[in-house]
Structures are given as structure tokens and as C-alpha cells.
N, C-alpha and C. Protein backbone atom coordinates (compact mmCIF):
# COMPACT_ATOMS: atom_id res chain seq x y z
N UNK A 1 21.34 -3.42 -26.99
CA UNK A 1 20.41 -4.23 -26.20
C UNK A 1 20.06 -3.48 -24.92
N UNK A 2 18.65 -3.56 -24.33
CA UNK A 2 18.50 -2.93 -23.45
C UNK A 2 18.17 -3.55 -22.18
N UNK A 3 18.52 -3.13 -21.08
CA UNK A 3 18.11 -3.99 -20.04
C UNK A 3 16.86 -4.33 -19.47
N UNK A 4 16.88 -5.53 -19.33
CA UNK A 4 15.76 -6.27 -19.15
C UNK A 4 14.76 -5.33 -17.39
N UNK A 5 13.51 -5.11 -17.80
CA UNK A 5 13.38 -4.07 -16.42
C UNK A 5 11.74 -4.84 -16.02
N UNK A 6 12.05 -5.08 -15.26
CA UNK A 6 10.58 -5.95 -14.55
C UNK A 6 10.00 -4.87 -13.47
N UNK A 7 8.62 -4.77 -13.71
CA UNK A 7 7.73 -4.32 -12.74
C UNK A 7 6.93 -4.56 -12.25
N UNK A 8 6.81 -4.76 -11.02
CA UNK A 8 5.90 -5.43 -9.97
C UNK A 8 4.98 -4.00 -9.56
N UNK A 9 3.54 -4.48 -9.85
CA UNK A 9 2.40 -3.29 -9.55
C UNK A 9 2.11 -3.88 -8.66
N UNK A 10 1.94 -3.79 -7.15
CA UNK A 10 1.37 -4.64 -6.15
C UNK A 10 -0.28 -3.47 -5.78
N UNK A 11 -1.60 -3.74 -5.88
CA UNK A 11 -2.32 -3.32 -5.71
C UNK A 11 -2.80 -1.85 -6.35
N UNK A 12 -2.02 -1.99 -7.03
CA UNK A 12 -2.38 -0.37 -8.72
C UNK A 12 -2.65 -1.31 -9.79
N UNK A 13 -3.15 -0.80 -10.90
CA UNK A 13 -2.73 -1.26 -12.77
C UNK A 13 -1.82 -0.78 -13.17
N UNK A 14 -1.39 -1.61 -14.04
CA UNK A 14 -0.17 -1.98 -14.38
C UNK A 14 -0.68 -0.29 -16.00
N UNK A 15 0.69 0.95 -15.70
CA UNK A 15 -0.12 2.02 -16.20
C UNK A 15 1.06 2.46 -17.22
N UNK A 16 0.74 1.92 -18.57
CA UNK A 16 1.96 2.28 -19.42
C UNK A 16 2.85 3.70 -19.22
N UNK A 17 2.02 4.90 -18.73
CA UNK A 17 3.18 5.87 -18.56
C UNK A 17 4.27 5.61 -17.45
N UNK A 18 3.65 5.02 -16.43
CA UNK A 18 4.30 4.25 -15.17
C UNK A 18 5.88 3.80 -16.05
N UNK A 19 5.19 2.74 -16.62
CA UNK A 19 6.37 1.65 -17.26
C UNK A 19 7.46 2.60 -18.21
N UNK A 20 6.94 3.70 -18.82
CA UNK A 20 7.41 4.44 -19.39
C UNK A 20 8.71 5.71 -19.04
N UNK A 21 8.10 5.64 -17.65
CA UNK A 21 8.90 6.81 -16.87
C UNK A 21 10.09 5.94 -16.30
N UNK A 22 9.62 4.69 -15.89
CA UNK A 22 10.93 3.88 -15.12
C UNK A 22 12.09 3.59 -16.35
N UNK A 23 11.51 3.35 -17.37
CA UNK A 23 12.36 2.68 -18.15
C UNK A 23 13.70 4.20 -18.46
N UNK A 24 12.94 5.26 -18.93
CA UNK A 24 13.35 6.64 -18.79
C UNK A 24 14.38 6.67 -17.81
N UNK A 25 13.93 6.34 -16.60
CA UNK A 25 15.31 6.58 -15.66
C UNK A 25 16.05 5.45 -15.40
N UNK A 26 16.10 4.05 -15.87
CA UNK A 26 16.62 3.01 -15.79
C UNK A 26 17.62 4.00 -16.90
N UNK A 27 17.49 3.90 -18.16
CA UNK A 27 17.94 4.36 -19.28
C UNK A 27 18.82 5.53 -19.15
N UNK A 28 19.22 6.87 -18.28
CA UNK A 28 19.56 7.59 -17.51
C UNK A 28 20.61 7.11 -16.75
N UNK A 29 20.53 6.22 -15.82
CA UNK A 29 21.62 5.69 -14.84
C UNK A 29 22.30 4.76 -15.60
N UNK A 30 22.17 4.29 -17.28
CA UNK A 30 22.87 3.24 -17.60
C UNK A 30 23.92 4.21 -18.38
N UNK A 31 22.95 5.49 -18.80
CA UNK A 31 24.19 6.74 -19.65
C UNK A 31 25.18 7.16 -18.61
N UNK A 32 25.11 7.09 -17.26
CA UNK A 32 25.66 8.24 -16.44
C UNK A 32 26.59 6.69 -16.10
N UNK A 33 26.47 5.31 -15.97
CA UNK A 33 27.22 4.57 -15.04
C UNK A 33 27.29 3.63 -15.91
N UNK A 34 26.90 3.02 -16.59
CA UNK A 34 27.19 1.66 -17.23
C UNK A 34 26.15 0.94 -17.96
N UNK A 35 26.29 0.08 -18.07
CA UNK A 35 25.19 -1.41 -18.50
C UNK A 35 25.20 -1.97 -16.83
N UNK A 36 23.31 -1.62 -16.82
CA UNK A 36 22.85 -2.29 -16.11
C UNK A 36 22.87 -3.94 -16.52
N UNK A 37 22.39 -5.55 -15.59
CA UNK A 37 22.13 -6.68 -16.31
C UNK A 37 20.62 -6.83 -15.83
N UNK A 38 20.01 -6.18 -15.02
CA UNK A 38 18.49 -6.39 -14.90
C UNK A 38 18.30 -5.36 -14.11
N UNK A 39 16.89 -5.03 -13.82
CA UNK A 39 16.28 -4.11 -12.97
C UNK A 39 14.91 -4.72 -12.83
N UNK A 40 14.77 -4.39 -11.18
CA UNK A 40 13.37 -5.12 -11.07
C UNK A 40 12.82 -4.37 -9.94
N UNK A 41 11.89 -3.42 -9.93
CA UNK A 41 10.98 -2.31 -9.30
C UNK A 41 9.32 -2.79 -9.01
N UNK A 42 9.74 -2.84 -7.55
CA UNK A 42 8.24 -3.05 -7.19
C UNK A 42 7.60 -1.81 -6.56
N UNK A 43 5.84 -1.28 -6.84
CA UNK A 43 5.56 -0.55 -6.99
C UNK A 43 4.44 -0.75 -6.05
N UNK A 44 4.50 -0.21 -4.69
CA UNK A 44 3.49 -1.00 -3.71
C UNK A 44 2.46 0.49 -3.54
N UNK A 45 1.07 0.78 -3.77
CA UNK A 45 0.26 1.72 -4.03
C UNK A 45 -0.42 1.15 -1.92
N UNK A 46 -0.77 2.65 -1.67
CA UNK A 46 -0.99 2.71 -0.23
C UNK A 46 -2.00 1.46 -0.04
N UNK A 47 -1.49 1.22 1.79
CA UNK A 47 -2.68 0.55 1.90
C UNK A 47 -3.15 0.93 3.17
N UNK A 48 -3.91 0.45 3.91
CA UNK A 48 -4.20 1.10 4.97
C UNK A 48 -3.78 0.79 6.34
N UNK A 49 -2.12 0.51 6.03
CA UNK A 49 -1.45 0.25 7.48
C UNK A 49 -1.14 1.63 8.17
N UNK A 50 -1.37 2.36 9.35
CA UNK A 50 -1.34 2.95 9.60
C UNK A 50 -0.26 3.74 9.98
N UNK A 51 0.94 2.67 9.50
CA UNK A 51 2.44 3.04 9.48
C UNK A 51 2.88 3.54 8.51
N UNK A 52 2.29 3.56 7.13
CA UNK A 52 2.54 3.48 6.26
C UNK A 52 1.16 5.11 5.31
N UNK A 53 0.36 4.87 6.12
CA UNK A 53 -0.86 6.40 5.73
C UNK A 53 -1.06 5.64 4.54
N UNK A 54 -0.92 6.93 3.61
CA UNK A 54 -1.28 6.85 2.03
C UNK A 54 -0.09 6.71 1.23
N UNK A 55 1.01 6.23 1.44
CA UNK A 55 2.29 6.85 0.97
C UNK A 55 2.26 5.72 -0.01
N UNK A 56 3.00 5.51 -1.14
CA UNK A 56 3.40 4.56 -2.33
C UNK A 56 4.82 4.23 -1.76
N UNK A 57 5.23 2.81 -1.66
CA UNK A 57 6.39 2.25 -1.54
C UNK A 57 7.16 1.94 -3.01
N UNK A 58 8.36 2.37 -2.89
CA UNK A 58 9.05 1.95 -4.50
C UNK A 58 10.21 1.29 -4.09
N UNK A 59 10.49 0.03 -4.45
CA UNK A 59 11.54 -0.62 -4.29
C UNK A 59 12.37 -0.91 -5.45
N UNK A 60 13.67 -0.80 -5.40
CA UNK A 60 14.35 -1.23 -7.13
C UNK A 60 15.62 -1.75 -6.87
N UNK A 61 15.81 -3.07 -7.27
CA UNK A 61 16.99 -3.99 -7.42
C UNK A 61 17.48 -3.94 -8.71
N UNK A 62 18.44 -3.02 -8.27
CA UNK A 62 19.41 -3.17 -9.83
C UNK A 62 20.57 -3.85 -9.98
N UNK A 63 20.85 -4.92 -10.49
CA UNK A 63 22.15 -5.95 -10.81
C UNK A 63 22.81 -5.28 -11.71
N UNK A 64 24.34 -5.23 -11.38
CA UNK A 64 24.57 -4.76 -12.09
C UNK A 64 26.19 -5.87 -12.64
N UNK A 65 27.07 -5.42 -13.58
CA UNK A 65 28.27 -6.63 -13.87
C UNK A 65 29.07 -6.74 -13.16
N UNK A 66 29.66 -7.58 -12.82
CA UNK A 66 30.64 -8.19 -11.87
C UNK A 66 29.77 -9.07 -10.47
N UNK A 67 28.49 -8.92 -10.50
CA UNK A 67 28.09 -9.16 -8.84
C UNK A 67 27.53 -8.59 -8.44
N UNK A 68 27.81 -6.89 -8.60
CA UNK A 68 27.40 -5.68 -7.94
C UNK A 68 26.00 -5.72 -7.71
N UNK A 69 25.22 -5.07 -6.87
CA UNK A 69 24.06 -4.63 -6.99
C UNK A 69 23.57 -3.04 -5.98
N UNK A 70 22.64 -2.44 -7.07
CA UNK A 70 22.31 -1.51 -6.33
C UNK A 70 20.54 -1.91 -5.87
N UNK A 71 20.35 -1.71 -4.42
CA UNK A 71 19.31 -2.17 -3.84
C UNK A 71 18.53 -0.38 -3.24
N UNK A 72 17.51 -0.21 -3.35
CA UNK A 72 16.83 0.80 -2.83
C UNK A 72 15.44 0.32 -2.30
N UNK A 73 15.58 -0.10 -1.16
CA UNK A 73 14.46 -0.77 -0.39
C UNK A 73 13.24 0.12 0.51
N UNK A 74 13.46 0.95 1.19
CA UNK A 74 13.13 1.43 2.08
C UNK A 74 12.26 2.88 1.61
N UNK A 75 11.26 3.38 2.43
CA UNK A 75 10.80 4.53 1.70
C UNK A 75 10.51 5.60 2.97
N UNK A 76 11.26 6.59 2.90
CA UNK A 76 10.99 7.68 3.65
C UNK A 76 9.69 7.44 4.23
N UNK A 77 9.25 6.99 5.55
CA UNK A 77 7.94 6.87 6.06
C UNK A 77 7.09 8.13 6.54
N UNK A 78 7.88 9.14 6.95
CA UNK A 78 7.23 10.22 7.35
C UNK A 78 7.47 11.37 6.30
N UNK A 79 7.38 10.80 4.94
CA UNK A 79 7.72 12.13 3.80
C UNK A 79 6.40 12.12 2.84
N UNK A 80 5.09 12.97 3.62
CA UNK A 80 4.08 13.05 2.91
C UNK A 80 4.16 13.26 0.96
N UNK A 81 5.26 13.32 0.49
CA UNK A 81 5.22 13.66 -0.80
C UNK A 81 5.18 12.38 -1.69
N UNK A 82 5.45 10.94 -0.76
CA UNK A 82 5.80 9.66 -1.39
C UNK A 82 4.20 9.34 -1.32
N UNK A 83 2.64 10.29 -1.21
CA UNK A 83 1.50 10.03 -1.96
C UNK A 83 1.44 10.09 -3.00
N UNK A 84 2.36 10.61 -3.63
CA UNK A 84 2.33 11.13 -5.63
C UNK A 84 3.38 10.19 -5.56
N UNK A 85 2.38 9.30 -6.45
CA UNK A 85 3.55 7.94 -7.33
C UNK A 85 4.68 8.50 -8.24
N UNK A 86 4.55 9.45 -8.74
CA UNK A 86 5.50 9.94 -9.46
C UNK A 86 6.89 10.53 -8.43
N UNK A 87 6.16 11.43 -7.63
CA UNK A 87 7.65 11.48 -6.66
C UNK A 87 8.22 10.35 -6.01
N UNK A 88 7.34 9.45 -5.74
CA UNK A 88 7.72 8.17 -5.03
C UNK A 88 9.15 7.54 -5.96
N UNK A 89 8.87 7.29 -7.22
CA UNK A 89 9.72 6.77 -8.01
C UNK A 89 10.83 7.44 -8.41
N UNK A 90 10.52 9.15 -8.80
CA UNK A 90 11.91 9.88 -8.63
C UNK A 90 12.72 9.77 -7.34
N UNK A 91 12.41 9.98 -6.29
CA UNK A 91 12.99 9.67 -5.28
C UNK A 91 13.44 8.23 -5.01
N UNK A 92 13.01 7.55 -5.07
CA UNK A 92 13.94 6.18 -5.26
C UNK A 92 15.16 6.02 -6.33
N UNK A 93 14.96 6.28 -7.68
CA UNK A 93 15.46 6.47 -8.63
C UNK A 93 16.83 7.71 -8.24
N UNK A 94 16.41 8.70 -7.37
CA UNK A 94 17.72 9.65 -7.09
C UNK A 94 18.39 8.59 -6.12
N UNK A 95 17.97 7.76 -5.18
CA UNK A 95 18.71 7.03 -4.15
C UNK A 95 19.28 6.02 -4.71
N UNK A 96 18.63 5.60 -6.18
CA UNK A 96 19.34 4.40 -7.00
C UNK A 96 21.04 5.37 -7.41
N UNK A 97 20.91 6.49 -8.06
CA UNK A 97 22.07 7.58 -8.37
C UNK A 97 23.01 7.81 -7.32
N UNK A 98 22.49 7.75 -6.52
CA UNK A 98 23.45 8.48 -5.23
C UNK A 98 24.28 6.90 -4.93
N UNK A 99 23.41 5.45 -4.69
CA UNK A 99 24.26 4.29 -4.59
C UNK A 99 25.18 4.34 -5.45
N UNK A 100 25.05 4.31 -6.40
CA UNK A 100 25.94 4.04 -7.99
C UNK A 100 26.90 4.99 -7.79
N UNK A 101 26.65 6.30 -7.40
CA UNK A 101 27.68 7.33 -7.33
C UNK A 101 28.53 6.51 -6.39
N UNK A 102 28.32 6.43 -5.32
CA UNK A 102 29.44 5.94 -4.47
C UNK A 102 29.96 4.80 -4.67
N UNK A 103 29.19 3.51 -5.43
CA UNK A 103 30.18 2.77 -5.91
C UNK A 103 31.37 3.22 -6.58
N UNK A 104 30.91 3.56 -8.11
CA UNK A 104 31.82 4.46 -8.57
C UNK A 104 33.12 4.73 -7.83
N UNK A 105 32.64 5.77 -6.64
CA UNK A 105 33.77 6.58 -6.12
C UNK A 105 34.87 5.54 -5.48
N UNK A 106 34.35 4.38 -4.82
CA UNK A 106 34.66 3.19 -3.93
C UNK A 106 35.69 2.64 -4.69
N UNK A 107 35.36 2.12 -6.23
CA UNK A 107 35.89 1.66 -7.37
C UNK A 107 37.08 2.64 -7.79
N UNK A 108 37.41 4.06 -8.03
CA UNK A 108 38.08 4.32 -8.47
C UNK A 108 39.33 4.73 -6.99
N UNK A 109 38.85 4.72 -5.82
CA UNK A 109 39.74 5.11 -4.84
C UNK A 109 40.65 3.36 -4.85
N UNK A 110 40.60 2.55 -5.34
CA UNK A 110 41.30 1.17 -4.98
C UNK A 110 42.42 0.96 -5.82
């Protein structure tokens, strides 16, 4: 069974390779760490706050068993490369890895 993965397109279309690539790295962090129980990635395409330029926001709430959750909220504001939706989402997706890593580590030091 695979985990259930919701995506929020806020101001893009909704773009099957999009859906395709997340699921890819949802699928990735469940080989390297576990069974995820949901994932839910919102996908905010620039707008014209001037705090924000042209950059794509990627947010991803991953629940995971026991309670746990890995949260990746925030998006490098001054990292011109988060204009390419595609880096936007690898880079969230490495910050989803790096949380999980340190759970992990948290979990086995107890």
C-alpha cells in the first residue's frame, strides 16, 4: 500500500510530471526511513510579493507512525534557484531527508 500524498497547486496547474516527481521522492524517503501515513505538499508558484520575487514556495507535511511528523515549511527567501519548480521541490524534499535523518539519529541514541 502506498502512501496517501496530497497536493496542493496554489496558483500553477495541477502538472502530472509535478505529481510524478513528488510521489518519486515521497517513495525514496519511505525506502531510506519507513512507512510514511500521509504526505501533503503545497506548491505555492510566485507571486508578486516583493519578499518573495519570483521564487516557488514548497511546503511538505509528512506524518509519520507513532505521532511523529516531519514538517518543511519555510523556503530559502534569498536563494534565486527556488525560481525552477523543480529545484524548489528537491530542495525541500533534501530538508524533508535531513529531518528524518535526525529523527532517526534522536531515536536510536535513547
Amino acid at each position: 500500500m502506498q502512501t496517501p500524498i496530497e497536493i496542493d497547486f496554489q496558483g500553477m496547474d495541477a502538472r502530472p510530471e509535478i505529481r510524478s516527481a513528488i510521489a518519486e521522492h515521497v517513495d525514496e524517503l519511505e525506502r531510506q526511513y519507513g512507512r510514511a501515513t500521509a504526505c501533503r505538499v503545497a506548491l505555492k508558484a510566485p507571486g508578486g510579493h516583493h519578499r518573495t520575487g519570483g521564487l516557488y514556495e514548497v511546503n511538505i507535511r509528512l506524518a509519520l507512525p507513532n505521532g511523529r511528523e516531519v514538517n518543511v515549511d519555510r523556503t530559502a527567501q534569498a536563494d534565486e534557484r527556488h525560481s525552477d519548480l523543480t529545484f524548489a521541490i528537491n530542495d525541500a524534499f533534501k530538508r524533508a531527508r535531513r529531518q528524518l535523518q535526525d529523527q532517526v539519529g534522536r531515536m536510536q541514541a535513547r
